[in-house]
PDB file of N, CA and C in Angstrom:
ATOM      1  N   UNK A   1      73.563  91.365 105.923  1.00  0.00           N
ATOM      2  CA  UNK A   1      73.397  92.380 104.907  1.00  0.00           C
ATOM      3  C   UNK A   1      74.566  93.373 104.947  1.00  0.00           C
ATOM      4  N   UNK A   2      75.007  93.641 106.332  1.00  0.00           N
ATOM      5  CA  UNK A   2      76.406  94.846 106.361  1.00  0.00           C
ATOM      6  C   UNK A   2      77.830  93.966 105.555  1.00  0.00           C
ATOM      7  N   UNK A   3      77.740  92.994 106.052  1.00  0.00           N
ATOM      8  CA  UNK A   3      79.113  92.222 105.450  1.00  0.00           C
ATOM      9  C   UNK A   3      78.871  92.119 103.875  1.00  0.00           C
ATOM     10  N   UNK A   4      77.994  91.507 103.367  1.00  0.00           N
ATOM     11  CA  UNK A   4      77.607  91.911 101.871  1.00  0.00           C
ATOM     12  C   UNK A   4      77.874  93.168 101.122  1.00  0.00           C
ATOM     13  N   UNK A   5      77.315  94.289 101.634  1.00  0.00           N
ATOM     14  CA  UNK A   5      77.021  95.549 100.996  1.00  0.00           C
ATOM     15  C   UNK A   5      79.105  95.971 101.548  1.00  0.00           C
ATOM     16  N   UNK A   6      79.148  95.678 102.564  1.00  0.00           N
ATOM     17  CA  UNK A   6      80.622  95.936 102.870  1.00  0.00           C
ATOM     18  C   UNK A   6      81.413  95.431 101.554  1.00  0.00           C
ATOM     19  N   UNK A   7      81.451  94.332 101.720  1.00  0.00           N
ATOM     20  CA  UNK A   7      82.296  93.580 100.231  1.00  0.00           C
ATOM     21  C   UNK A   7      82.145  94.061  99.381  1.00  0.00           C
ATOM     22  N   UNK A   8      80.488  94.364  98.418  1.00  0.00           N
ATOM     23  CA  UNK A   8      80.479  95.135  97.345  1.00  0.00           C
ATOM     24  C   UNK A   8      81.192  96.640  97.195  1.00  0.00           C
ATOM     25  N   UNK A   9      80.874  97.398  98.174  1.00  0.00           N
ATOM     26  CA  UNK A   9      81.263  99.017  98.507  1.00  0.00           C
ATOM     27  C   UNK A   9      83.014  98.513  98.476  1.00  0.00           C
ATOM     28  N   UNK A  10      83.826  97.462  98.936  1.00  0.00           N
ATOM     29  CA  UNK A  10      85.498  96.826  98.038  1.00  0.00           C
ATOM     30  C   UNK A  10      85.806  96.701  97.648  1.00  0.00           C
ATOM     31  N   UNK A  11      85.093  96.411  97.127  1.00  0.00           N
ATOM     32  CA  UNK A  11      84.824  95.414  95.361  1.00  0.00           C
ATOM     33  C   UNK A  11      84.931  96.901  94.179  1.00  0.00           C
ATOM     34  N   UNK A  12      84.055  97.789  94.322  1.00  0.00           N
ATOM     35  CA  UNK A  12      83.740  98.548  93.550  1.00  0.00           C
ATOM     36  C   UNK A  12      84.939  99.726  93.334  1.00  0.00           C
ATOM     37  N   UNK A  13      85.173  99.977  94.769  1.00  0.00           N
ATOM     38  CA  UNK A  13      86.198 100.991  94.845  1.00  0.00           C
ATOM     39  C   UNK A  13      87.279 100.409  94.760  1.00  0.00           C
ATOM     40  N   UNK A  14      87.716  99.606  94.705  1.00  0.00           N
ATOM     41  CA  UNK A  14      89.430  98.752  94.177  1.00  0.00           C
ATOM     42  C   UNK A  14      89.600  98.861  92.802  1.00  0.00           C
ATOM     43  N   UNK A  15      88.158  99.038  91.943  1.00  0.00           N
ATOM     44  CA  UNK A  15      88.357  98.958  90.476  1.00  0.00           C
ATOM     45  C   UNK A  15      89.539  99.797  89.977  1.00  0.00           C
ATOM     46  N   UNK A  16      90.694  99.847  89.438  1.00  0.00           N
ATOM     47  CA  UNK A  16      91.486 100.808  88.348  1.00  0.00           C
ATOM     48  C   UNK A  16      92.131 101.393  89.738  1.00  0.00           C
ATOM     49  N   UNK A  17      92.707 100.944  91.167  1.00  0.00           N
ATOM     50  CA  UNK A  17      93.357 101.298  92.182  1.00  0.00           C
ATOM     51  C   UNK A  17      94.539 100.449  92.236  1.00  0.00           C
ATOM     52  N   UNK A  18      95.925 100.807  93.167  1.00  0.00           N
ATOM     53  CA  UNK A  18      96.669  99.669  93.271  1.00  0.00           C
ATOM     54  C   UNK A  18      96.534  98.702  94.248  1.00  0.00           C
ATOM     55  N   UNK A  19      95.388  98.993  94.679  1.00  0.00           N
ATOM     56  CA  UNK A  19      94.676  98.006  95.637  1.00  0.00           C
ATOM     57  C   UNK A  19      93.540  97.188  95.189  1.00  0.00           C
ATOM     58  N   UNK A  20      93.256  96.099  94.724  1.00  0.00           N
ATOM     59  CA  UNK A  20      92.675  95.378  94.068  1.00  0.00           C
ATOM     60  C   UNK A  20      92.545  93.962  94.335  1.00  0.00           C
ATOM     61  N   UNK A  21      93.004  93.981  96.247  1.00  0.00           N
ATOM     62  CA  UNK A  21      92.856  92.711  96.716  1.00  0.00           C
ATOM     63  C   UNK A  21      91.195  92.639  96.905  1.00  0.00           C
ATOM     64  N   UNK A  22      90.773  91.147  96.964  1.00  0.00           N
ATOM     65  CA  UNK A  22      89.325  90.921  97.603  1.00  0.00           C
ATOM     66  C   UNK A  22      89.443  91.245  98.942  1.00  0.00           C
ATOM     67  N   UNK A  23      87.910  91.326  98.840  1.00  0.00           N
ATOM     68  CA  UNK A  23      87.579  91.590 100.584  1.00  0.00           C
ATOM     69  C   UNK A  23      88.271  91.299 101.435  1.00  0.00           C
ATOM     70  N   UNK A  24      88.122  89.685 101.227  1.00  0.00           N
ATOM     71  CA  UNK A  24      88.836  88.423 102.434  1.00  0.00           C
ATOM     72  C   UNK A  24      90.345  88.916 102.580  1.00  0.00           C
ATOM     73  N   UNK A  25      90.665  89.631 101.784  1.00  0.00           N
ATOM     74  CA  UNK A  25      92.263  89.736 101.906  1.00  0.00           C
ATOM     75  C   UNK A  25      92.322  91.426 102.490  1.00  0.00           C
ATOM     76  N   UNK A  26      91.258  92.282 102.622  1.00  0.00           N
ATOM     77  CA  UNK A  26      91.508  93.808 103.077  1.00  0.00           C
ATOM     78  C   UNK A  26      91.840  93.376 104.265  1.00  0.00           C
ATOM     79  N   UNK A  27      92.735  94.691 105.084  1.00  0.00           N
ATOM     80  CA  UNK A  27      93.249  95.012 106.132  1.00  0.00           C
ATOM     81  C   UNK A  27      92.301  94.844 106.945  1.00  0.00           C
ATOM     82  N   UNK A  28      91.977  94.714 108.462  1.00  0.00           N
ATOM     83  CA  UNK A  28      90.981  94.830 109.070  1.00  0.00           C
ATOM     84  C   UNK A  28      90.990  96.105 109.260  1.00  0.00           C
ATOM     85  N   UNK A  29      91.733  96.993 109.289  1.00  0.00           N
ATOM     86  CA  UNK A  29      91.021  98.493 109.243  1.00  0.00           C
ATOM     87  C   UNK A  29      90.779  98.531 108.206  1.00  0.00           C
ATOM     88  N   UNK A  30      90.680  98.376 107.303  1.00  0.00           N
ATOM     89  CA  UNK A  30      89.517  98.680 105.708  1.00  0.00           C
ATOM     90  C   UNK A  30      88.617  98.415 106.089  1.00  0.00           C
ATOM     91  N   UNK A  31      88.461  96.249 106.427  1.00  0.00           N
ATOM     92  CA  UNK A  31      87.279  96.072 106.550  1.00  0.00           C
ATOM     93  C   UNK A  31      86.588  96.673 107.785  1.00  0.00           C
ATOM     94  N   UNK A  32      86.662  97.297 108.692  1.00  0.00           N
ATOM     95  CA  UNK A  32      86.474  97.974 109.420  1.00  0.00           C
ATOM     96  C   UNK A  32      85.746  99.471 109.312  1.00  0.00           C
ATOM     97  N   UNK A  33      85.850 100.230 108.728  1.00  0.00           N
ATOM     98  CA  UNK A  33      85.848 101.351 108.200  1.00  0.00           C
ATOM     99  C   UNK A  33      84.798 101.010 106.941  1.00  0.00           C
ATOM    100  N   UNK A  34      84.444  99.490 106.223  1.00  0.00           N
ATOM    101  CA  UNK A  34      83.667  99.644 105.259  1.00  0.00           C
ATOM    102  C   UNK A  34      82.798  98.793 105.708  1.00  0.00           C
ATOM    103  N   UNK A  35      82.788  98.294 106.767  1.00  0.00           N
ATOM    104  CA  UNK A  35      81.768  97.970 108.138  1.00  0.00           C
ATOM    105  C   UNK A  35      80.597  98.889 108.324  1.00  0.00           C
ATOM    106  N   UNK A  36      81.463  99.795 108.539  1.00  0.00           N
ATOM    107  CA  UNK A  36      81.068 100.785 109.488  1.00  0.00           C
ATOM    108  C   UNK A  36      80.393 101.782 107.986  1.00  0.00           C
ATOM    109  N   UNK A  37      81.095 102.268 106.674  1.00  0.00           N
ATOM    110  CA  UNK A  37      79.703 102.286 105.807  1.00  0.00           C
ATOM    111  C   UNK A  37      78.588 101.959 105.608  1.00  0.00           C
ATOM    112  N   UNK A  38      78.899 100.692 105.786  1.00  0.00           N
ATOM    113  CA  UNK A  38      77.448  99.255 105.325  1.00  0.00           C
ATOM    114  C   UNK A  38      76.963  99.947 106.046  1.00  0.00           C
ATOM    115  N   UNK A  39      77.060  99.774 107.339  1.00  0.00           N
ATOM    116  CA  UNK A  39      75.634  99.541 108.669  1.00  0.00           C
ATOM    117  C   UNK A  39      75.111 100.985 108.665  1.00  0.00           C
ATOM    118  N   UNK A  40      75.901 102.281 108.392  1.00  0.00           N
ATOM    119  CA  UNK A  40      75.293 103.318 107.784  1.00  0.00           C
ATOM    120  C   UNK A  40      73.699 103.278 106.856  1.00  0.00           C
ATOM    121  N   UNK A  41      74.430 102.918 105.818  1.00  0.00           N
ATOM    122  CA  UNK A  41      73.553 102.751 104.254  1.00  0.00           C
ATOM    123  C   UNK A  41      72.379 101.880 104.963  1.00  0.00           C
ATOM    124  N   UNK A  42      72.479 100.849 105.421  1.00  0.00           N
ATOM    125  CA  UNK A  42      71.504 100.267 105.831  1.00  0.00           C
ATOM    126  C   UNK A  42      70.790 100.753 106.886  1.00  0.00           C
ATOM    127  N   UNK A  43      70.904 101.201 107.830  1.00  0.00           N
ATOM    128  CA  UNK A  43      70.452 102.204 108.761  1.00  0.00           C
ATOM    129  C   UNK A  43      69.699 103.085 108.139  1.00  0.00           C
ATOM    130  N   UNK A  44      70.202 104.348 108.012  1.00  0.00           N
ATOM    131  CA  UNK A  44      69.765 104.924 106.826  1.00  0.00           C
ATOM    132  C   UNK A  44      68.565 104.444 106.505  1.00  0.00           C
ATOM    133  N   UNK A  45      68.509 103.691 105.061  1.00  0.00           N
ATOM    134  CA  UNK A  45      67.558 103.342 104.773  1.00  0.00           C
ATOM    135  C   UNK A  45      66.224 102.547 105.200  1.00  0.00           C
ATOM    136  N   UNK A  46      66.650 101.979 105.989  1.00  0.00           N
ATOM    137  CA  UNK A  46      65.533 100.998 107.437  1.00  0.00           C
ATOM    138  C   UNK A  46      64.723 102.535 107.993  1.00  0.00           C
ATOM    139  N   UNK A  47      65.137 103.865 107.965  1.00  0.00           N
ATOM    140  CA  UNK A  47      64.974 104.659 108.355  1.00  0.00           C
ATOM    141  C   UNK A  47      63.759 105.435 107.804  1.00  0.00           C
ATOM    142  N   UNK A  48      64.050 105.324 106.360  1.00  0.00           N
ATOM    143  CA  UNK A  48      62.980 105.773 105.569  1.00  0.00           C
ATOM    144  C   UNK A  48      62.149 105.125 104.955  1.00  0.00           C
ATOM    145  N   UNK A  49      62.219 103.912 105.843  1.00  0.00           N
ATOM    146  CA  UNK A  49      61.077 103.128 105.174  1.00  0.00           C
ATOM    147  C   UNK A  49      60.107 102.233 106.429  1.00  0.00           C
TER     148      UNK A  49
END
């Protein structure tokens, strides 16, 4: 579920940027850093429910 929601949260924010590679192609510090969002958001929410 973190690697998913990671990709989308890439996906979304690359829109109209000069960065507009896919996931598979972000830096590992991107994907790293939007890792580390996901498991937030999901946390988080496992939290309140």
């Amino acid at each position: 579920m973190v690697e998913e929601l990671a990709a989308e949260l890439w996906k979304y924010q690359s829109v109209g940027t000069l960065d507009e590679s896919p996931w598979d192609q972000a830096s590992e510090y991107w994907r790293h850093v939007f890792r580390q969002f996901a498991a937030t958001a999901v946390k988080t929410m496992q939290a309140r429910h």
